[in-house]
Protein backbone atom coordinates (compact mmCIF):
# COMPACT_ATOMS: atom_id res chain seq x y z
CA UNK A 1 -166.13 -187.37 -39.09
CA UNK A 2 -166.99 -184.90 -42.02
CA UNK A 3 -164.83 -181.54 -42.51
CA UNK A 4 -167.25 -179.33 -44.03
CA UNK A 5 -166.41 -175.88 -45.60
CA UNK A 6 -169.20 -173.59 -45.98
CA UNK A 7 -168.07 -170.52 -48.37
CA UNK A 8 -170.22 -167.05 -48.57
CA UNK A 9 -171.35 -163.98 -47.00
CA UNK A 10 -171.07 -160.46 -47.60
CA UNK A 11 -175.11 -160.18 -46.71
CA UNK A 12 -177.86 -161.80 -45.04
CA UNK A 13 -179.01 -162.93 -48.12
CA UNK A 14 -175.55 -165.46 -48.21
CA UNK A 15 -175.18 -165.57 -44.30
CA UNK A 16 -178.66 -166.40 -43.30
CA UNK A 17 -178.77 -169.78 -45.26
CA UNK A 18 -175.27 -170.67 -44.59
CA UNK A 19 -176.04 -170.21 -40.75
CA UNK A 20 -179.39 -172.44 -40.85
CA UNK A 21 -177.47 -175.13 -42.70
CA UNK A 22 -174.14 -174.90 -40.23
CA UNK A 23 -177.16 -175.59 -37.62
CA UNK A 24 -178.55 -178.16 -39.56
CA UNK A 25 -175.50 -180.01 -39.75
CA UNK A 26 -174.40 -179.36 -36.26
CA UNK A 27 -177.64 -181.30 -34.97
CA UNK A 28 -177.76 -183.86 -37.11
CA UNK A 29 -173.66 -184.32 -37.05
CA UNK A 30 -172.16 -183.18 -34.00
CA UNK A 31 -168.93 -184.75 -34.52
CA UNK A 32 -168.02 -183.12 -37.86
CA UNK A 33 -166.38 -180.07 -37.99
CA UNK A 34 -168.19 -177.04 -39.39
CA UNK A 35 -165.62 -174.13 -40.75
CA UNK A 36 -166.66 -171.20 -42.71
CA UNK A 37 -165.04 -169.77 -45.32
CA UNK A 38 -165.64 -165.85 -45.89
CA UNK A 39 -163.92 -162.17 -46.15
CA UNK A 40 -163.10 -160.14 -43.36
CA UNK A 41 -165.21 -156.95 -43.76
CA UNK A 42 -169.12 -158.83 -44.77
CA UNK A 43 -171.47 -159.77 -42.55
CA UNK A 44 -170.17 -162.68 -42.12
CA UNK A 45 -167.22 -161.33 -40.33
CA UNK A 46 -169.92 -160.47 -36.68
CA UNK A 47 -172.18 -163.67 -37.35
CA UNK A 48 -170.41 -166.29 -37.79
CA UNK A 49 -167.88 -166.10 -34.61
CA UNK A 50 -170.92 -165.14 -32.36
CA UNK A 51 -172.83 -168.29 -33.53
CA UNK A 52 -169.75 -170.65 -32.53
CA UNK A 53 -167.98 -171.22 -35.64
CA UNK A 54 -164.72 -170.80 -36.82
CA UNK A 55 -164.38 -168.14 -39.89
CA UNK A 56 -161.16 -168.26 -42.20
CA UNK A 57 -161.06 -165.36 -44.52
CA UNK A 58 -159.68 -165.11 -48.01
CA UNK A 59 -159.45 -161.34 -50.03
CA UNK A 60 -162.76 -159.80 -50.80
CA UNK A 61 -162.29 -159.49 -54.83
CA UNK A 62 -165.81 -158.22 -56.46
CA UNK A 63 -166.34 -159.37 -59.59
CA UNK A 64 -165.62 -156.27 -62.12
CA UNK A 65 -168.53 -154.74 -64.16
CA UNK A 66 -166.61 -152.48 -66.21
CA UNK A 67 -163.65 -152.03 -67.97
CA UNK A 68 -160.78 -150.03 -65.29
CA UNK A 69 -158.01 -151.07 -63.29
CA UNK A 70 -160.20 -153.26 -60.83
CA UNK A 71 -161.04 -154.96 -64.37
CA UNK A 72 -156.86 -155.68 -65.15
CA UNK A 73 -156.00 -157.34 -61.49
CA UNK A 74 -158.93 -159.61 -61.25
CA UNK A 75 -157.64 -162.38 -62.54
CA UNK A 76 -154.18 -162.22 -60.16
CA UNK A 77 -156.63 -161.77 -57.45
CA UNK A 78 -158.47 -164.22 -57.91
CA UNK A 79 -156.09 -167.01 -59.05
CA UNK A 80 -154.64 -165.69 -55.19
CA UNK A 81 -158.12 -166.16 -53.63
CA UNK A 82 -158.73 -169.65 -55.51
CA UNK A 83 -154.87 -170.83 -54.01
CA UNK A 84 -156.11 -169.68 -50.61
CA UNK A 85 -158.79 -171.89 -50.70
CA UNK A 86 -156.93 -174.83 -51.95
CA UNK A 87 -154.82 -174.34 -49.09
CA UNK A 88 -157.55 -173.81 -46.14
CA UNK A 89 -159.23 -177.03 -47.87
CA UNK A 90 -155.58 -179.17 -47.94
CA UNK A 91 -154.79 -178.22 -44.61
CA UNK A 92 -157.92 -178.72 -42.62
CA UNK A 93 -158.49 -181.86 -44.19
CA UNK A 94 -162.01 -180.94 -45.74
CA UNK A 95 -164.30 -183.42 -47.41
CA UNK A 96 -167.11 -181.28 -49.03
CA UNK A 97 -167.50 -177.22 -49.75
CA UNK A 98 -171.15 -176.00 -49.47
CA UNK A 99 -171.15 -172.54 -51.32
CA UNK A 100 -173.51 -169.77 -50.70
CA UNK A 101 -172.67 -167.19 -53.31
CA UNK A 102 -170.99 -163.77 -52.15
CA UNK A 103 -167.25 -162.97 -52.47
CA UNK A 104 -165.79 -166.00 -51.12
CA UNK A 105 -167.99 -168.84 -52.29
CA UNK A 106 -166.62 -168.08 -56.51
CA UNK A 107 -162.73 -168.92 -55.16
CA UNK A 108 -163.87 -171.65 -52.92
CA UNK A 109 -165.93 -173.50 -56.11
CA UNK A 110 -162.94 -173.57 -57.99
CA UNK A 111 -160.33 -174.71 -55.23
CA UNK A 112 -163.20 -177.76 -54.67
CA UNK A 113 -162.84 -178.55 -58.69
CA UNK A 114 -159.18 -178.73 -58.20
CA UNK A 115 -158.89 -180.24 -55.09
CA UNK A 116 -161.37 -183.06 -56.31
CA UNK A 117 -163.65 -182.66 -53.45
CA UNK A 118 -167.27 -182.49 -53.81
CA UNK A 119 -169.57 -179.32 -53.83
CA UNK A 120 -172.51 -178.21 -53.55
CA UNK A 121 -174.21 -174.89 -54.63
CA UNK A 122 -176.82 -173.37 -52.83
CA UNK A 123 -178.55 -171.18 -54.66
CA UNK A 124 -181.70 -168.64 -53.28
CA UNK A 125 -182.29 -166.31 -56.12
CA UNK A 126 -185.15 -166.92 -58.08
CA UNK A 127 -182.97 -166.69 -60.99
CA UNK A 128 -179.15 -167.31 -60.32
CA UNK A 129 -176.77 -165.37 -60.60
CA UNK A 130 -175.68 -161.88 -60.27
CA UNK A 131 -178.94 -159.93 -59.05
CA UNK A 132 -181.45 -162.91 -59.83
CA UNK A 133 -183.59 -160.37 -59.97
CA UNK A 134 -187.00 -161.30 -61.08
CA UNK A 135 -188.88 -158.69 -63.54
């Protein structure tokens, strides 16, 4: 049996795909276990529990754009966020993290790295990253 973390949310841009996959993977493995890793204020938060899985949450921590005080405790925050995930992903025994981009997938790439798990990025935007805005 598989222990798959799915990271993301925050919109339906992240929490639409990560949905249709945690389907996908629910027919076609019904024994694994399906947990989703997101923040407690996104979408996420209302879509995931009504849809039947289980959400863990780590600290929303947007990624700063300019120089301020948001700017200075980023990297505490998200060393914090990136230990969470290492944690959720040591205790619940998981094999693979899916990541969907949004506030939680960033931490949860980095705890796979050092957890030596695989991972896989999904990515939607026609160009990735921040935006992928296409001009």
């Amino acid at each position: 049996m598989t222990v798959y973390l799915l990271a993301g949310g925050g919109t339906a841009g992240h929490v639409n795909p990560l949905l249709a996959t945690a389907d996908a993977i629910r027919t076609q493995e019904p024994n694994s276990t399906i947990l989703v890793l997101g923040t407690a204020g996104g979408l996420e938060s209302r879509l995931v529990p009504v849809r039947g899985y289980e959400l863990l949450t780590i600290e929303r921590i947007p990624f700063p754009r300019r120089l301020n005080f948001s700017a200075f405790t980023f990297p505490a925050r998200f060393i914090r966020a990136v230990r969470q995930s290492r944690m959720i992903i040591a205790s619940r025994g998981v094999d693979i993290v899916v990541g969907f981009g949004g506030y939680a997938a960033a931490p949860a790439y980095v705890a796979a790295r050092l957890s030596g798990i695989p991972l896989v990025i999904h990515e939607a935007n026609a160009l990735p990253g921040m935006g992928g805005a296409v001009d």
